[in-house]
Protein backbone atom coordinates (compact mmCIF):
# COMPACT_ATOMS: atom_id res chain seq x y z
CA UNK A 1 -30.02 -30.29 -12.51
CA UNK A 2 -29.38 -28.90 -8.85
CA UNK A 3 -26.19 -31.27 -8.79
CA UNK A 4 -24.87 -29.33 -12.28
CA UNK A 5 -25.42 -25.83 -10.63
CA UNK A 6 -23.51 -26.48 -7.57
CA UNK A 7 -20.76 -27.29 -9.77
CA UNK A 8 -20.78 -24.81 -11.80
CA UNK A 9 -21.10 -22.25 -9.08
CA UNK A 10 -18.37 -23.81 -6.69
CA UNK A 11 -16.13 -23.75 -10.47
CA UNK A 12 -17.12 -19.88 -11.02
CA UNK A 13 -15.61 -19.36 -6.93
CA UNK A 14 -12.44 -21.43 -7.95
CA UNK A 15 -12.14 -19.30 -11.04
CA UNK A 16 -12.29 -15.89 -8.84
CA UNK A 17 -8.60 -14.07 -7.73
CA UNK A 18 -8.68 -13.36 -4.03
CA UNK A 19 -8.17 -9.57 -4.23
CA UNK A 20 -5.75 -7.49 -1.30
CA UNK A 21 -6.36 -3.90 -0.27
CA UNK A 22 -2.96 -2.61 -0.41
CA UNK A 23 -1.42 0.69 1.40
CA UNK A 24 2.00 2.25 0.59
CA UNK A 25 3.17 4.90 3.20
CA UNK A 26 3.64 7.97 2.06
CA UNK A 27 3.71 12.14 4.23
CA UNK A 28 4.10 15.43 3.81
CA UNK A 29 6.08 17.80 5.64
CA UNK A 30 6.16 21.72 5.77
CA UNK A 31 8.10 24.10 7.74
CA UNK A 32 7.15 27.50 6.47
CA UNK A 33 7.34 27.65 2.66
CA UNK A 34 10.12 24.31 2.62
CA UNK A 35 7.56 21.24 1.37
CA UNK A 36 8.71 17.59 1.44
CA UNK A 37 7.34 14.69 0.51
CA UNK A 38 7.82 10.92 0.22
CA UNK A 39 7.01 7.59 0.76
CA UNK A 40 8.61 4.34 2.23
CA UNK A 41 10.91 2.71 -0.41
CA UNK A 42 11.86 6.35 -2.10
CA UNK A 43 15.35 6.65 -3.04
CA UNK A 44 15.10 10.12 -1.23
CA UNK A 45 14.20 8.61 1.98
CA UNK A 46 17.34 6.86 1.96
CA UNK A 47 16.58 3.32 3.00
CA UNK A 48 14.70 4.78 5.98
CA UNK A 49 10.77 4.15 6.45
CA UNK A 50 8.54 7.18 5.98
CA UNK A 51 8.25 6.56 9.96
CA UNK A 52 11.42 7.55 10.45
CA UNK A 53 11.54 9.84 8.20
CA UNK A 54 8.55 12.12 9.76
CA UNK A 55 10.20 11.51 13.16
CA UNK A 56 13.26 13.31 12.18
CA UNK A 57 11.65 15.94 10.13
CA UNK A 58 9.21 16.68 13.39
CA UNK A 59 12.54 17.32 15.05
CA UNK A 60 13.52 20.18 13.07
CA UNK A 61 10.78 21.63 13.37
CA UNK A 62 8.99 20.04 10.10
CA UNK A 63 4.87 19.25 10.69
CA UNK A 64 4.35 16.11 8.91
CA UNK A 65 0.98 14.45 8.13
CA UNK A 66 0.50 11.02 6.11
CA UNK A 67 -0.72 10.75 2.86
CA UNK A 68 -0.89 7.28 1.61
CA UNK A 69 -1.54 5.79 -1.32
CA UNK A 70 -4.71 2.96 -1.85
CA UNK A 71 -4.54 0.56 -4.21
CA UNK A 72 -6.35 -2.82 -4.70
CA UNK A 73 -4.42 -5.92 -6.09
CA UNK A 74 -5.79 -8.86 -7.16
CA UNK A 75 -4.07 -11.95 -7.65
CA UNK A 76 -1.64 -13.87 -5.95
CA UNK A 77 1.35 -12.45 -8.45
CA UNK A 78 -0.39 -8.64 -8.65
CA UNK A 79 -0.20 -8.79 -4.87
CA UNK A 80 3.73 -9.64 -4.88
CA UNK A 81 4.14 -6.99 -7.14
CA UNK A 82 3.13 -4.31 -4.90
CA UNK A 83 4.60 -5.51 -2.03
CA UNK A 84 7.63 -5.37 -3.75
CA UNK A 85 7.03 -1.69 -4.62
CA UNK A 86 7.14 -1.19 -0.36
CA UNK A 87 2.66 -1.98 -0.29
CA UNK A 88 1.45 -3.50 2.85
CA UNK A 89 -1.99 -5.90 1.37
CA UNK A 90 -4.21 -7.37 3.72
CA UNK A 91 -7.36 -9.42 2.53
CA UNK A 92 -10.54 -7.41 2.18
């Protein structure tokens, strides 16, 4: 009977998808009433990281804070997808 349980809990472990926590960069910048806002992979961004981006804005004067988005993926293929969609996933 012990023998039966093992392998039925080592199949219900198989069974589970390994699940990522998954962070897409994203800021906001102001200078006076002018807002902006995007995050890394935006076709406004132009190619450039949202890095970048905040560096230039802070140049001109902009002050930028991040405000990323938190999602949770699970799944080898659900984790693809979002790092297609610019997501950095690390195990949690």
């Amino acid at each position: 009977m012990r023998f039966l349980l093992t392998i039925l809990f080592i199949a219900s472990l198989a069974s589970c998808k390994k699940c990522y926590d998954c962070t897409k960069k994203c800021g906001v910048c102001q200078n006076g009433p002018l807002v902006v806002a995007g995050c890394t992979g935006d076709e406004a961004l132009n190619g450039f990281s949202v890095d970048s981006w905040k560096v230039l804005l802070e140049s001109q004067g902009y002050s930028c804070q991040y405000d990323n988005v938190e999602e949770e993926a699970c799944g080898k293929d659900e984790k693809e997808n979002k790092e297609k969609a610019y997501f950095e996933c690390v195990s949690n």
